[in-house]
Protein backbone atom coordinates (compact mmCIF):
# COMPACT_ATOMS: atom_id res chain seq x y z
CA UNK A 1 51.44 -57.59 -124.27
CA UNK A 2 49.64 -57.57 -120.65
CA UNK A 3 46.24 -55.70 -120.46
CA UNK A 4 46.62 -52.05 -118.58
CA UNK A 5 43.58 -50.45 -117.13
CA UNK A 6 42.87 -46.56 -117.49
CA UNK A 7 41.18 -45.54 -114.88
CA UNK A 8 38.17 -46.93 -112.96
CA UNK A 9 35.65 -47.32 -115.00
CA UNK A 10 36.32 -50.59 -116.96
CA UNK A 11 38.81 -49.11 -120.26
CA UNK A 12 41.49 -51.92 -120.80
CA UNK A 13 43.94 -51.90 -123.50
CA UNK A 14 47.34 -53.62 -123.99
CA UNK A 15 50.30 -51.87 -123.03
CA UNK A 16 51.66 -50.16 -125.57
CA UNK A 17 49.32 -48.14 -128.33
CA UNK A 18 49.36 -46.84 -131.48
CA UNK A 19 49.17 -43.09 -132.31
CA UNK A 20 47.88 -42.78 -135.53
CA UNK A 21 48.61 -38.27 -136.47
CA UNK A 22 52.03 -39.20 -137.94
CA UNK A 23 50.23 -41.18 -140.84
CA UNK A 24 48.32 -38.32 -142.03
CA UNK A 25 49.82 -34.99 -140.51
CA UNK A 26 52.56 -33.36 -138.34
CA UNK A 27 55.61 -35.08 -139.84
CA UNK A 28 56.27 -33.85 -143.49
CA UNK A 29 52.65 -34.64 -144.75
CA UNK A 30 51.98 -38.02 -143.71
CA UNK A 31 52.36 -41.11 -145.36
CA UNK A 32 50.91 -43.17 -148.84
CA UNK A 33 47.88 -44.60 -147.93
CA UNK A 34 48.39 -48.73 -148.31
CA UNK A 35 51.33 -48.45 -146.41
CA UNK A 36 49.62 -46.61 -143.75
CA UNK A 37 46.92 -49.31 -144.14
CA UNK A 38 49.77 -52.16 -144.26
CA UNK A 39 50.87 -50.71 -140.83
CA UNK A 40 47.41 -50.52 -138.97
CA UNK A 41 46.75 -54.17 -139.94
CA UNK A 42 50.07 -55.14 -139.13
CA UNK A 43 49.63 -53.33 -135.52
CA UNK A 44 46.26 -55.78 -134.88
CA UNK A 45 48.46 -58.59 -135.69
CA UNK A 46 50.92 -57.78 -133.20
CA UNK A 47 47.91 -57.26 -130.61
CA UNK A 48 47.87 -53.74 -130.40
CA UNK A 49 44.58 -52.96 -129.52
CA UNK A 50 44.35 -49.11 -128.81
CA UNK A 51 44.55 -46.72 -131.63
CA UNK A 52 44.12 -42.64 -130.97
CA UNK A 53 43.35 -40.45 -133.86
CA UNK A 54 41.69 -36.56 -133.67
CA UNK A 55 39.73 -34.46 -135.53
CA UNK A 56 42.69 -32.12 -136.08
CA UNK A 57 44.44 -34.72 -137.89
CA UNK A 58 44.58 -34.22 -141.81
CA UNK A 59 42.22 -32.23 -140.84
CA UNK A 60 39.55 -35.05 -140.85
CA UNK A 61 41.75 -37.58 -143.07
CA UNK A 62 43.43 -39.26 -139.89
CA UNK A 63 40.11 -40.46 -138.65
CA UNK A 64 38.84 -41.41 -142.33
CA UNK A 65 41.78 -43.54 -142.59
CA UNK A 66 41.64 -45.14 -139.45
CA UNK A 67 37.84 -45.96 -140.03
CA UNK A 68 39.17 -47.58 -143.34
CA UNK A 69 41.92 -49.61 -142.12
CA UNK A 70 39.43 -51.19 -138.99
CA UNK A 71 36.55 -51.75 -141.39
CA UNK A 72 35.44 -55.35 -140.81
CA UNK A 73 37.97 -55.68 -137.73
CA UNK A 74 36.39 -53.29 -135.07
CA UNK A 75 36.30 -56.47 -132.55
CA UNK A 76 38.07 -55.90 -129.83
CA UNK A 77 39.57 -52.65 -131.06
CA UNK A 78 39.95 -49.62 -129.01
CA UNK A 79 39.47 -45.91 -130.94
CA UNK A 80 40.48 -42.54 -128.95
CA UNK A 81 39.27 -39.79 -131.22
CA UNK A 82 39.35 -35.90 -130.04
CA UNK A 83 38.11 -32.87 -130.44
CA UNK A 84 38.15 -28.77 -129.17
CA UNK A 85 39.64 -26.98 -132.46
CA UNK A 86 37.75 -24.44 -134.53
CA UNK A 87 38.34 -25.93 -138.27
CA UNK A 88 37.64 -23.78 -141.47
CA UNK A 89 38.72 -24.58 -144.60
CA UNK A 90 40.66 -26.99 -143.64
CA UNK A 91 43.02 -25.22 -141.29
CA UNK A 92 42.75 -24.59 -137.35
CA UNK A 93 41.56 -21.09 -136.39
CA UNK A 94 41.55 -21.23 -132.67
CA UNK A 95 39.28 -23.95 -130.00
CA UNK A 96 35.56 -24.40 -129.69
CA UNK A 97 34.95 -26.61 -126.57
CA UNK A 98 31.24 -25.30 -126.76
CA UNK A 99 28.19 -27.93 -125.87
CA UNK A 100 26.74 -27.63 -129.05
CA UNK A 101 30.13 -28.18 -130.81
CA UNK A 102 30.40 -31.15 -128.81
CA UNK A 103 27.69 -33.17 -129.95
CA UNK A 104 28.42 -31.58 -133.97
CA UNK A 105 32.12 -33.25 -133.60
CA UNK A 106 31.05 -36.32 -132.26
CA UNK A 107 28.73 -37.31 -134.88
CA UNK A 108 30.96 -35.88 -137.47
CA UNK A 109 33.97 -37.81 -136.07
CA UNK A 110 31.35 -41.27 -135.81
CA UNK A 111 30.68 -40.71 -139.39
CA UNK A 112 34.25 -40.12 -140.63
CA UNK A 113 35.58 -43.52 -138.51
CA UNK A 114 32.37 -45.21 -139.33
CA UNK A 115 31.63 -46.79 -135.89
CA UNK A 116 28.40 -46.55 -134.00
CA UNK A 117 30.16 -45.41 -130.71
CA UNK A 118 33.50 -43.35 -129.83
CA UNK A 119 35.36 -45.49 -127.34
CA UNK A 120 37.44 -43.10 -125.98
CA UNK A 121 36.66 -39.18 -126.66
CA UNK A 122 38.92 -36.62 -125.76
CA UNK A 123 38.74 -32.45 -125.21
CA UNK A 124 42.02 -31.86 -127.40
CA UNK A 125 42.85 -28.91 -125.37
CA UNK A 126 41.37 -26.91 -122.50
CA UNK A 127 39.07 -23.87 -124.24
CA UNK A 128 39.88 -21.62 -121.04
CA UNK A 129 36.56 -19.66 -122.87
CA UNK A 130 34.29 -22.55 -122.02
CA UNK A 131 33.76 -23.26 -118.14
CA UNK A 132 34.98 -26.89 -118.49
CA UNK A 133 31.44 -27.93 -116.40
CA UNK A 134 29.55 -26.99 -119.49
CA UNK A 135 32.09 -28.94 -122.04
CA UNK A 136 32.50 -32.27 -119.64
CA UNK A 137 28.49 -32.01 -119.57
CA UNK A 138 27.93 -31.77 -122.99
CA UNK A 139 30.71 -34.84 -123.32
CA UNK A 140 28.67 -36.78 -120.69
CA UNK A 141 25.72 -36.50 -122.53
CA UNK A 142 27.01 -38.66 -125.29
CA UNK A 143 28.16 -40.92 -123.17
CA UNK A 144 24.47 -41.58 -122.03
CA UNK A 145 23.30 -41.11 -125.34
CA UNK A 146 25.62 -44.27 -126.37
CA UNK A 147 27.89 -42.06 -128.62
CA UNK A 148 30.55 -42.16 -126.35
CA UNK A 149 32.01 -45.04 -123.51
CA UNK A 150 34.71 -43.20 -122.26
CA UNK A 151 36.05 -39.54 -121.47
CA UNK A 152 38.92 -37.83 -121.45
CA UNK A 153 41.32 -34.76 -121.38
CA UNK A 154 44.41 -33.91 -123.09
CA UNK A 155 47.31 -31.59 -121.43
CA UNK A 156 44.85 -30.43 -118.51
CA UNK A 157 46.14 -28.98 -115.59
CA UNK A 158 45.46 -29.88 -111.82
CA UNK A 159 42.21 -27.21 -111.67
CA UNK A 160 40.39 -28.64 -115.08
CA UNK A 161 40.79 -31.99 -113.80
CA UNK A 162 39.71 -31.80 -110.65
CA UNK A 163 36.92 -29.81 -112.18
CA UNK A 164 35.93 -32.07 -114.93
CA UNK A 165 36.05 -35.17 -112.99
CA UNK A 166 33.25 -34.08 -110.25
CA UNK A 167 31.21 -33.56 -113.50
CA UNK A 168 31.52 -37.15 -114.81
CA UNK A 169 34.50 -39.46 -114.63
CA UNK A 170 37.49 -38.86 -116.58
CA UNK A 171 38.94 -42.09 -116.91
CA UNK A 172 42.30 -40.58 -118.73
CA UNK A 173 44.31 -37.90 -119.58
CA UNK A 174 46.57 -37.85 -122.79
CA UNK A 175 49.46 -35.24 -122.28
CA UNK A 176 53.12 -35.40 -123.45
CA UNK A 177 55.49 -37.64 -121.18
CA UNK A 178 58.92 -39.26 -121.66
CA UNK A 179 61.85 -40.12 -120.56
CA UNK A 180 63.56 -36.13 -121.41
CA UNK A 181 59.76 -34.53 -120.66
CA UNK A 182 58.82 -35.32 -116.85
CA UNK A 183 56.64 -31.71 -116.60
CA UNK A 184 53.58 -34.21 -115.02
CA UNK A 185 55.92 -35.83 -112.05
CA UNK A 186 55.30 -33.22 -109.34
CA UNK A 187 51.55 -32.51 -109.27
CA UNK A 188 49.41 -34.05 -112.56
CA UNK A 189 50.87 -37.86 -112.06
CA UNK A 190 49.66 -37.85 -108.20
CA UNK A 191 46.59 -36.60 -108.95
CA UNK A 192 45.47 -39.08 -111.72
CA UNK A 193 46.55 -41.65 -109.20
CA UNK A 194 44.34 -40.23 -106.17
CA UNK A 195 41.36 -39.97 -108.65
CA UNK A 196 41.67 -43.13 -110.48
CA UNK A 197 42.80 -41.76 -114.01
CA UNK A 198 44.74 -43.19 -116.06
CA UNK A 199 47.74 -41.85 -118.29
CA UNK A 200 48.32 -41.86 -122.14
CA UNK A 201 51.83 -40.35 -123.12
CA UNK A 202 52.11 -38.85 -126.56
CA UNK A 203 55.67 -38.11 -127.76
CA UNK A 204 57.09 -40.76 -125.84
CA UNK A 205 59.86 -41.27 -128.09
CA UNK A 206 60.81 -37.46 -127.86
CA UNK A 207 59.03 -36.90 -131.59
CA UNK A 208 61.79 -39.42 -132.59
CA UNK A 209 64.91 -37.79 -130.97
CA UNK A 210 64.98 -40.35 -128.25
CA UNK A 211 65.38 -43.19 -131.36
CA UNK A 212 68.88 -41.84 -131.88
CA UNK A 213 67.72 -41.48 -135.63
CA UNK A 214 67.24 -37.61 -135.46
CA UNK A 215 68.74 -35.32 -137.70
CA UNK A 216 68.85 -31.45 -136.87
CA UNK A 217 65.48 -29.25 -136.98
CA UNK A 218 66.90 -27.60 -139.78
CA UNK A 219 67.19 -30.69 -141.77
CA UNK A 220 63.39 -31.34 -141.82
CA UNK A 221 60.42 -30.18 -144.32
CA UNK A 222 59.09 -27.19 -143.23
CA UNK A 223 55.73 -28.91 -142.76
CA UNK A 224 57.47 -31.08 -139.72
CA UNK A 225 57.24 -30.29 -136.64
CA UNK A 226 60.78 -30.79 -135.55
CA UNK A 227 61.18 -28.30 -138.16
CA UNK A 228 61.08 -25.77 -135.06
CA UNK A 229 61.14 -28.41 -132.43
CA UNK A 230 63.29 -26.41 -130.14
CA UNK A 231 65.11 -29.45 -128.83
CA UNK A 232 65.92 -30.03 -132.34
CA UNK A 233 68.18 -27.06 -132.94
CA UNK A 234 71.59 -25.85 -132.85
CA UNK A 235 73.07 -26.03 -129.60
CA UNK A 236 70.04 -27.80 -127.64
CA UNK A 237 70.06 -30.50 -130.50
CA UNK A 238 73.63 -31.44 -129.46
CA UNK A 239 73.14 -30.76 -125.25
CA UNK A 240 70.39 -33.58 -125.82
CA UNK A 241 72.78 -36.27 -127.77
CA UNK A 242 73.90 -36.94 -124.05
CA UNK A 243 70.49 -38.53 -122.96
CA UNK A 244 70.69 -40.95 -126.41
CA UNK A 245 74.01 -42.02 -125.23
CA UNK A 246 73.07 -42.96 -122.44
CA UNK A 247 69.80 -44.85 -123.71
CA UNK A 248 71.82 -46.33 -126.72
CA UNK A 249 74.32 -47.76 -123.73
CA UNK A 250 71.79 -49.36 -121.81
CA UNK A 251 69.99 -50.74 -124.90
CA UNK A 252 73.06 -52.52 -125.67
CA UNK A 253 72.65 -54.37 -122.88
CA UNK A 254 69.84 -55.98 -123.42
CA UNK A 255 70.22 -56.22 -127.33
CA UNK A 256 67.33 -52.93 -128.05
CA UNK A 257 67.39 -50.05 -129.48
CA UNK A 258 67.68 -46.66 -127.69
CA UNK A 259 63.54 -46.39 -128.80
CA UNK A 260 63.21 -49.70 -126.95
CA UNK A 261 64.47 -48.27 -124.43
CA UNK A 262 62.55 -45.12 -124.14
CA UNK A 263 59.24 -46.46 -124.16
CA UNK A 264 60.39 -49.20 -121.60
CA UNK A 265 61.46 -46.38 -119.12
CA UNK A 266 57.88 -45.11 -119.56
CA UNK A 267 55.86 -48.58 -119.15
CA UNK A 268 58.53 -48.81 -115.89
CA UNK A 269 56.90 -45.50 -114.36
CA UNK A 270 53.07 -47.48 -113.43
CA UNK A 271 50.86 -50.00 -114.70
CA UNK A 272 48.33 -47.31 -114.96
CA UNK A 273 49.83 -45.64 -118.05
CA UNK A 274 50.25 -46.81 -121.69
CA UNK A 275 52.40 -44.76 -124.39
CA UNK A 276 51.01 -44.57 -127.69
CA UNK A 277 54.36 -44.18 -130.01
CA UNK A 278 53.85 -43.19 -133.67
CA UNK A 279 54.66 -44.91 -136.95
CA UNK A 280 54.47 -44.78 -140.37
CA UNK A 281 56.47 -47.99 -140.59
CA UNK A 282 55.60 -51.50 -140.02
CA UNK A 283 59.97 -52.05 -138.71
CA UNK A 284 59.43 -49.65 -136.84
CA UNK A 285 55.94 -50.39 -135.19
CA UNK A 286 57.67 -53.89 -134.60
CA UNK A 287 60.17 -52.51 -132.79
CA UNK A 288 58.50 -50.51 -130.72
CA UNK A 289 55.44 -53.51 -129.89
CA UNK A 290 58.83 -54.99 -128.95
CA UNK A 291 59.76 -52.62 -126.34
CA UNK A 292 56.99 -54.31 -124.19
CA UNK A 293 59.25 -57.30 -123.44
CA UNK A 294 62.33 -55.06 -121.97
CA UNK A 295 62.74 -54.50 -118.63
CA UNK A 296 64.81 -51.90 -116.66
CA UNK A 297 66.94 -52.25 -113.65
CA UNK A 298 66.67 -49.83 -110.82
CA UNK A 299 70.12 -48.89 -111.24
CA UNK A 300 69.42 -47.95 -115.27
CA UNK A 301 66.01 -46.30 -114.32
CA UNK A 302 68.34 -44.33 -111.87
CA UNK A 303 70.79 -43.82 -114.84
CA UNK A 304 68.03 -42.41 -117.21
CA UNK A 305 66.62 -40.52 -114.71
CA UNK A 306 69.66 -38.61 -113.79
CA UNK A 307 70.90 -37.81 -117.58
CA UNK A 308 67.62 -36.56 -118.65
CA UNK A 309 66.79 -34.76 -115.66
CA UNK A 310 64.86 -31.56 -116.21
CA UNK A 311 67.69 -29.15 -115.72
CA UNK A 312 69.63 -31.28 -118.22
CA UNK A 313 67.36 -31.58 -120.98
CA UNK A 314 68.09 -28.55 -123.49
CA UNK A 315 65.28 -26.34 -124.70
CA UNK A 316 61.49 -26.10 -124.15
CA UNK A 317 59.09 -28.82 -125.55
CA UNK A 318 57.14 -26.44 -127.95
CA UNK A 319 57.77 -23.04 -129.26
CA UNK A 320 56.23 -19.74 -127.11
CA UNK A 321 52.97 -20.06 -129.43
CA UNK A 322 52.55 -24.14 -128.65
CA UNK A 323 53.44 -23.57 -124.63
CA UNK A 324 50.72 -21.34 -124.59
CA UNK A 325 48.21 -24.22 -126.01
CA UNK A 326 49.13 -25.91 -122.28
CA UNK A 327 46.75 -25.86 -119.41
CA UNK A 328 49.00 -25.27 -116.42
């Protein structure tokens, strides 16, 4: 895979991550630990480089794991860790973005990864209680400290990160971005590129939907998010089976897969953003390192754009009570 830069301030990685929640939380509890292990080691062997974990994770197992698996190979590895929930007893209550919470979570999260410095440290999401001068500060402050080499947001809107970035440099913001979720094309996407930030997609493979492997919401654990996913259900679950088609129709093309596919439309959208697909398995990690080495036409860019076009994907990303997590 080719090195991508994020931002302007020296952060490299190859292009395509590896998002590390599904291993411990989100998706029907996680996975058995030596398998989860089996598939970090397996992702440096492939050359992934750039592996994003949070606080919120487990909570705190995610990052314990992922200090685990990296013991003794920390060379040349990449760790985006985050932060900006309230946690008690082991559940989230609401988000603390305060200064002083800051620089508690970052030691806490150093311990629990057992590194000497965060390479990548994110606000999780935008504590609209917290001027985000005072949090960015604080944040900065372990970054001269040595705690911390580089900052970042996740799902900020055009005022935080204009905001945030006269207070110290944001070199990236993590937000959700696919092929069927496109919210950052009018405004966020031009600004990164005006202030030299770079782009980390979560969900690029739609939570799995855009793998053509979905079943319905219904179908899932209750403990899974796609559980009440509202693409996932009913009538929006079929509505969307048009956009897989159409990505399963391409993909035969070049012999992929429809996931091959979706990541490649979002490595085709700027050399400034890398997608960090989750895995629990090492096929499926391999297919989607894979996805790297397929590339789209104009005229199948223009397909995929048009069949999962805003007005044509069915239902909202998250639920009323997730939407209102969003900084926009």
């Amino acid at each position: 895979m080719l090195k991508r830069k994020l931002g302007r301030q020296g952060l490299e990685v190859n292009s395509i991550g590896l998002g590390c929640m599904g291993m411990s939380w989100a998706y029907g509890g996680g996975g058995a630990e030596p398998e989860n292990i089996a598939v970090l080691h397996r992702a440096l062997e492939l050359g992934v480089d750039f592996f994003d974990t949070a606080e919120m994770y487990g909570p705190f197992t995610n990052e314990q794991l992922l200090g685990k698996a990296l013991k003794g190979k920390r060379d040349g590895v990449i760790i985006a860790t985050k932060f900006g929930f309230k946690i008690e007893n082991n559940a989230m209550v609401g988000l603390d973005s305060r200064p002083a919470h800051v620089a508690e979570v970052a030691d806490a999260s150093l311990k629990r990864l057992g590194v000497d410095v965060i390479d990548l440290f994110y606000q999780h999401r935008v504590d609209k209680t917290v001027p985000i001068e005072d949090t960015v500060g604080a944040m900065a402050d372990l970054v001269k400290a040595g705690k911390v080499r580089y900052l970042g947001l996740s799902e900020a809107g055009v005022d935080t990160i204009t905001r945030a970035h006269k207070v110290h440099p944001i070199s990236v913001l993590q937000s959700e971005y696919s092929m069927w979720e496109r919210n950052l094309d009018a405004e966020i996407i031009p600004l990164l590129r005006k202030l030299g930030i770079g782009l980390v997609p979560y969900a690029p493979l739609g939570r799995g939907f855009l793998t053509g492997t979905a079943t319905r919401g219904d179908e899932y654990r209750k403990d899974d998010f796609r559980f009440t996913d509202p693409r996932y259900q009913g009538e929006n679950f079929d509505r969307n089976q048009a956009i897989v088609a159409a990505a399963r129709d391409i993909a035969q093309r070049h012999n992929a897969t429809p996931g091959q596919i979706a990541l490649a439309w979002v490595l085709a959208q700027g050399d400034d953003i890398v997608p960090i697909p989750g895995t629990k398995r090492r096929a499926y990690l391999e297919e989607n390192v894979k996805a790297a080495d397929v590339k789209l036409s104009a005229a199948e860019l223009a397909t995929l754009n048009a069949v999962a076009a805003p007005d044509k994907v069915a239902g909202p990303r998250y639920t009323p009570r997730g939407m209102a997590s969003i900084d926009r």
